[in-house]
Protein backbone atom coordinates (compact mmCIF):
# COMPACT_ATOMS: atom_id res chain seq x y z
CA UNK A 1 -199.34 -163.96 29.12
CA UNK A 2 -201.93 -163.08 31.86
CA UNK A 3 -200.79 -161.82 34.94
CA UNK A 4 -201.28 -164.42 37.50
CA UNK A 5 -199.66 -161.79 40.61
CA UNK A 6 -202.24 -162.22 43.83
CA UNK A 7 -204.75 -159.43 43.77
CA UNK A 8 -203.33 -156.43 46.66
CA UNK A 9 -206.35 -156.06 49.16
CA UNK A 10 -206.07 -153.32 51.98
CA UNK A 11 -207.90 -153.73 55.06
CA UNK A 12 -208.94 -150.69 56.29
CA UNK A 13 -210.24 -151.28 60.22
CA UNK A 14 -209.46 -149.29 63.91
CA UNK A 15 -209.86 -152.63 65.65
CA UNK A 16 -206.65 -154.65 65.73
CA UNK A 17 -207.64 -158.12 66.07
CA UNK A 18 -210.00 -157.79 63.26
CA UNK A 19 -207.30 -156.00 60.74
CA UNK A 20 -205.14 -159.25 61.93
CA UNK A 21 -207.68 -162.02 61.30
CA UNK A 22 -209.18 -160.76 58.13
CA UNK A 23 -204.86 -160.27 56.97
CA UNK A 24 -204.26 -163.85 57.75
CA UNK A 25 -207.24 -165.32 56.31
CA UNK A 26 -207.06 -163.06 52.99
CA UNK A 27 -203.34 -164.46 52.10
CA UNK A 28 -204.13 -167.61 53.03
CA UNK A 29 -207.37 -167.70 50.40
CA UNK A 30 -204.49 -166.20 47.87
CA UNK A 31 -204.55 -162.60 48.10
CA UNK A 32 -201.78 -159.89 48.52
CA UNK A 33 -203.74 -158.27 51.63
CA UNK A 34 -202.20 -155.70 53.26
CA UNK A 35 -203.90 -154.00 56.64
CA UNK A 36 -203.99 -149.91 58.04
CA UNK A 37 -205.67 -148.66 61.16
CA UNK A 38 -207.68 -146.10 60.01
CA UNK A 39 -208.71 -143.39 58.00
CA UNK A 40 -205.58 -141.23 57.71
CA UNK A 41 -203.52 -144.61 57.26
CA UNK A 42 -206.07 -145.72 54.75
CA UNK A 43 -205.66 -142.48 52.92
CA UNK A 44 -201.42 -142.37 53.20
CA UNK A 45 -201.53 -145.59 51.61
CA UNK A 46 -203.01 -144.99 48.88
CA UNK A 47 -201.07 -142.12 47.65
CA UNK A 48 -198.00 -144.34 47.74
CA UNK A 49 -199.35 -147.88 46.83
CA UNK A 50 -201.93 -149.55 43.61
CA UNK A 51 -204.27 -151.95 45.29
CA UNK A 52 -206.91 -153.57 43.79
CA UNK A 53 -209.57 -153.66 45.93
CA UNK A 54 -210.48 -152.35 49.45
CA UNK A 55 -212.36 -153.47 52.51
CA UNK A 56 -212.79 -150.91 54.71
CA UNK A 57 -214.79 -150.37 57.78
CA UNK A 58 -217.63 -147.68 58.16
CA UNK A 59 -216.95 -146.87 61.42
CA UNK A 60 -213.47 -145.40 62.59
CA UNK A 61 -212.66 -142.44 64.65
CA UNK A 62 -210.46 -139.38 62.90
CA UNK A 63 -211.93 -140.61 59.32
CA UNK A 64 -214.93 -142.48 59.01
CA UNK A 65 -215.01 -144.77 56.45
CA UNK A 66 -217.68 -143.10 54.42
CA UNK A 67 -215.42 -140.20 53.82
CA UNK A 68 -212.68 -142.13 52.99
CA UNK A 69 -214.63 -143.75 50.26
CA UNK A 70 -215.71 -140.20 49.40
CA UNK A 71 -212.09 -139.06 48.92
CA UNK A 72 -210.62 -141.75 46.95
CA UNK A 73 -213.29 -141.41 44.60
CA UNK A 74 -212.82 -137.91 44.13
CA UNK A 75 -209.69 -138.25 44.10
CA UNK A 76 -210.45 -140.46 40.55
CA UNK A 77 -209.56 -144.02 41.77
CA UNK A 78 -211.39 -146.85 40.45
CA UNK A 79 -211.05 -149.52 42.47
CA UNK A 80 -214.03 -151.55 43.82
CA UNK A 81 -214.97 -151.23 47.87
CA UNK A 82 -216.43 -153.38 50.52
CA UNK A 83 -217.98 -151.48 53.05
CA UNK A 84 -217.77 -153.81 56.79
CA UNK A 85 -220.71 -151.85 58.77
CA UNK A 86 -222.49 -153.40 62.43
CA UNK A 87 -226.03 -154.81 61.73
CA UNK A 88 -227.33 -151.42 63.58
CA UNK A 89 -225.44 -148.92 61.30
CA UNK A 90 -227.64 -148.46 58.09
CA UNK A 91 -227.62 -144.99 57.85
CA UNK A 92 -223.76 -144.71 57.50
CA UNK A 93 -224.14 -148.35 55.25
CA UNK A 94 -226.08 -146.77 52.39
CA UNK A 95 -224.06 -143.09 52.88
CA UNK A 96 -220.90 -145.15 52.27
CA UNK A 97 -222.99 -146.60 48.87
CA UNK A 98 -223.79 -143.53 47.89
CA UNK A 99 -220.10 -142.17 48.68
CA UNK A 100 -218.59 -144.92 45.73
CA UNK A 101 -218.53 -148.16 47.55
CA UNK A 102 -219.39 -151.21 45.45
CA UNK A 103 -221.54 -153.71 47.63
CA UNK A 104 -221.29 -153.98 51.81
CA UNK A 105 -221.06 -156.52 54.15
CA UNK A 106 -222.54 -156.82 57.82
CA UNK A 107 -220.85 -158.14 60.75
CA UNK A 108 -220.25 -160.32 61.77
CA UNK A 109 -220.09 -162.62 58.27
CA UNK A 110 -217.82 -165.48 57.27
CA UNK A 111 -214.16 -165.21 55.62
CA UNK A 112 -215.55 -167.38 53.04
CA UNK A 113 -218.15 -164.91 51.86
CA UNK A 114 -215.79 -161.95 52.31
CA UNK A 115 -213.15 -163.89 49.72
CA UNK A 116 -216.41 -165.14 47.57
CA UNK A 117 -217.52 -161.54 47.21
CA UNK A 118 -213.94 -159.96 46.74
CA UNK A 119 -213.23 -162.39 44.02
CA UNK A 120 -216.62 -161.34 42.25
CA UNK A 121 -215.80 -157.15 42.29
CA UNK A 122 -212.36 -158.20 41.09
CA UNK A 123 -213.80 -159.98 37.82
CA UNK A 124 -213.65 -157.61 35.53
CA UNK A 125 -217.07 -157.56 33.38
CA UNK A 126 -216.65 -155.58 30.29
CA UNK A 127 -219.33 -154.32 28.18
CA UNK A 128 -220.09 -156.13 25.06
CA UNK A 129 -222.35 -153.90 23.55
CA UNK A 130 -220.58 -150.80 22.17
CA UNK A 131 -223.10 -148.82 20.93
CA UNK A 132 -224.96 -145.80 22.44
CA UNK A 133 -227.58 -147.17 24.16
CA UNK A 134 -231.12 -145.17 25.57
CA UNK A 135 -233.94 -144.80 26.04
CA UNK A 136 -236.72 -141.58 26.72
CA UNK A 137 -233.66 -139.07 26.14
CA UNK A 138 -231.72 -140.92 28.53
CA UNK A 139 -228.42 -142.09 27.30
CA UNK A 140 -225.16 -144.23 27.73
CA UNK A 141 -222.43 -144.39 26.22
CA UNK A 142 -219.93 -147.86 27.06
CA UNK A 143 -217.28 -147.00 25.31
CA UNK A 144 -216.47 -143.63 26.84
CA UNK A 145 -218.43 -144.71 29.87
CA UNK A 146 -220.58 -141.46 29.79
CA UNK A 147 -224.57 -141.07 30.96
CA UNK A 148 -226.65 -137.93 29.52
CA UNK A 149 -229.88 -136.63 29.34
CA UNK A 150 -230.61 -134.43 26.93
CA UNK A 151 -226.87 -133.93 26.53
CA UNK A 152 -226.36 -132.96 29.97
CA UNK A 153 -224.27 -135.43 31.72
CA UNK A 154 -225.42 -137.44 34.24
CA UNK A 155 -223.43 -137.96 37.50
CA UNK A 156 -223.46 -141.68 37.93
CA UNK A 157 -220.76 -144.22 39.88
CA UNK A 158 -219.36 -146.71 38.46
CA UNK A 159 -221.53 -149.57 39.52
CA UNK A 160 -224.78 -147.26 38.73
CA UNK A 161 -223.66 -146.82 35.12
CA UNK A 162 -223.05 -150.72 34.94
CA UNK A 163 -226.70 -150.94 36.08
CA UNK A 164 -227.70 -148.55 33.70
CA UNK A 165 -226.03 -149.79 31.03
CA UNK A 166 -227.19 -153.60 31.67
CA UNK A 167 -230.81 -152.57 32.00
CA UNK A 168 -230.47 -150.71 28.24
CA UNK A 169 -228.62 -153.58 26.86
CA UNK A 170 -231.56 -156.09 28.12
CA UNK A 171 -234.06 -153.69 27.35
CA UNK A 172 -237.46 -154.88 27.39
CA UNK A 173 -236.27 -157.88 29.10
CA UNK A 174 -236.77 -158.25 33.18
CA UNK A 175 -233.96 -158.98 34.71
CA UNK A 176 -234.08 -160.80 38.44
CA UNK A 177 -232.07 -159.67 41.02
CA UNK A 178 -230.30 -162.76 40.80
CA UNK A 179 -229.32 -161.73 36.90
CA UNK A 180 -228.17 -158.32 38.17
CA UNK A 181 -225.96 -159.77 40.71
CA UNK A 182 -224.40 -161.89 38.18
CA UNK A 183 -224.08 -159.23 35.69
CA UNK A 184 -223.08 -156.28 37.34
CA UNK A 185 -220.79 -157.61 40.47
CA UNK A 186 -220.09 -160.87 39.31
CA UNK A 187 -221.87 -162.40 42.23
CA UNK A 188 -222.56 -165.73 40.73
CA UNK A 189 -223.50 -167.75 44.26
CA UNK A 190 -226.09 -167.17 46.41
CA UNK A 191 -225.84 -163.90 48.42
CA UNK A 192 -228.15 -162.03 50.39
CA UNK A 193 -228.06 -158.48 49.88
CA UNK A 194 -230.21 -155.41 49.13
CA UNK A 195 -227.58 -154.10 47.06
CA UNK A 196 -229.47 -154.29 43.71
CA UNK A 197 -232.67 -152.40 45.14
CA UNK A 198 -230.50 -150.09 47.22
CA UNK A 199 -228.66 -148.85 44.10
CA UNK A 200 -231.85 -148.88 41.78
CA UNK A 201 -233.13 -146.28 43.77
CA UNK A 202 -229.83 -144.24 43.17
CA UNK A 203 -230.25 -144.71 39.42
CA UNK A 204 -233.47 -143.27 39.96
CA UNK A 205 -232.93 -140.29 42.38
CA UNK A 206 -230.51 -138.76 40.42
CA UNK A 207 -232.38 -139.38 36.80
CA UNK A 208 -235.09 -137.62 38.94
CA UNK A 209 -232.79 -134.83 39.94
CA UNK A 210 -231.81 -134.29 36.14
CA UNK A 211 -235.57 -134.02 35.27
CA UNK A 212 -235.40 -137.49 33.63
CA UNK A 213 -238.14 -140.16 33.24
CA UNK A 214 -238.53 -142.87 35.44
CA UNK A 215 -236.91 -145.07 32.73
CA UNK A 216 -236.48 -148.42 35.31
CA UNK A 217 -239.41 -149.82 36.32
CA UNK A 218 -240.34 -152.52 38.99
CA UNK A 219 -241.81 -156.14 38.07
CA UNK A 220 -243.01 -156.75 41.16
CA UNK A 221 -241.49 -160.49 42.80
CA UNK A 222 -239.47 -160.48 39.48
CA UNK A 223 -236.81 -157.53 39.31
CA UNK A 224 -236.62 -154.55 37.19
CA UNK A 225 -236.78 -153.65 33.76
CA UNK A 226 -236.38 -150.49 31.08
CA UNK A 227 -239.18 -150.78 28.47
C-alpha cells in the first residue's frame, strides 16, 4: 500500500511572522510542516528528525543558510531544498545552489507557488534508462548514480547528475527549458526561473575543472543539448 502520511517540511527562517505564515499555510495545503529559527535550530533538528524537504532562508544571523545547506549535504542527506533569498541577494542565491540546494525562490512570492514547487521536488523521478550512458569520455552511471571522466569521478549534486543524466538519455535531442523543468524537478506549470541555465553552467564548470569537453551545448532560443 503506498504511504499516503503528509510530506514533513521544515521551515527554516530568523523572522517570526514569516516561519508562522508559511507553517499555517503549508498544513493547511496538506503538509506536515514544522518551523526553526535559524541555523543552529535548523541543524539540531535534523540530527533528531527525517523530513522530507526543506525551505530555508539564505539569510540568517549565527548560520547563514548557505552553510546550512553546505552541512547537511556533507553530512550525506538527500533531501531536496528551497532556498527563500530577497530579490537583491544573488550572490548568496547561486552560493546556496552551488552549496546542494535544489531550485530557489525570491521574495516576496505566493504560498501557492511555494506548495506548487514543493510538491514538484517531492515527486520522485526515477531514471528509466539503466545503462551507462556518455559521451566524449564523459560518463554516468544511473544505477549507482556515479559521473566519471576518464574513470575519475566527477563531483556532481544531485540535481546536476539528473541534468546530466537527462541530457545523455535525450542525446542528440534539444531539450527546452521547459522539458528540463519537467524532467528534472518535476516542474510541470509555468515557472519562471533561471534555475536550468544557472545549473548548466555548474555541469559545465566542473566538467571544465576535470579537463572534460564541453559535452552540453547551447541551441540558442531553444535549450541545450549533448550531441
Amino acid at each position: 500500500m503506498a504511504d499516503t502520511s503528509p510530506a514533513r517540511v521544515l521551515i527554516v527562517d530568523d523572522d517570526q511572522q514569516i516561519r508562522s505564515s508559511l507553517q499555517r499555510g503549508l498544513r493547511l495545503s496538506g503538509f506536515a510542516a514544522e518551523a526553526v529559527d535559524g541555523g543552529p535550530a535548523a541543524i539540531a533538528h535534523l540530527a533528531e528528525h527525517e523530513v522530507d524537504a526543506i525551505v530555508l532562508d539564505v539569510t540568517m544571523p549565527e548560520i547563514d543558510g548557505v552553510e546550512v545547506c553546505r552541512r547537511i549535504r556533507s553530512a550525506g542527506l538527500d533531501v531536496p531544498v528551497c532556498m527563500l533569498s530577497a530579490r537583491d541577494e544573488v550572490d548568496d542565491r547561486v552560493a546556496g545552489l552551488r552549496a546542494g540546494a535544489d531550485d530557489y525562490l525570491v521574495k516576496p512570492f505566493s504560498l501557492e507557488e511555494l506548495r506548487l514547487r514543493l510538491e514538484a521536488l517531492l515527486r520522485r523521478r526515477p531514471t528509466v534508462e539503466r545503462d551507462v550512458l556518455g559521451a566524449e569520455g564523459v560518463e554516468v552511471d544511473p544505477g549507482s548514480r556515479l559521473a566519471r571522466f576518464d574513470g575519475a569521478d566527477l563531483e556532481l549534486t544531485r540535481r546536476e547528475f539528473d541534468l546530466l543524466t537527462t541530457l545523455l538519455v535525450n542525446r542528440g535531442v534539444v531539450l527546452s527549458r521547459s522539458q528540463l523543468l519537467a524532467e528534472v524537478w518535476g516542474y510541470d506549470f509555468d515557472v519562471q526561473t533561471n534555475v536550468v541555465d544557472v545549473f548548466v553552467g555548474y555541469v559545465r564548470r566542473k566538467l571544465e575543472a576535470a579537463g572534460a569537453p564541453n559535452i552540453v551545448e547551447t541551441v540558442r532560443g531553444v535549450g541545450y543539448v549533448v550531441r
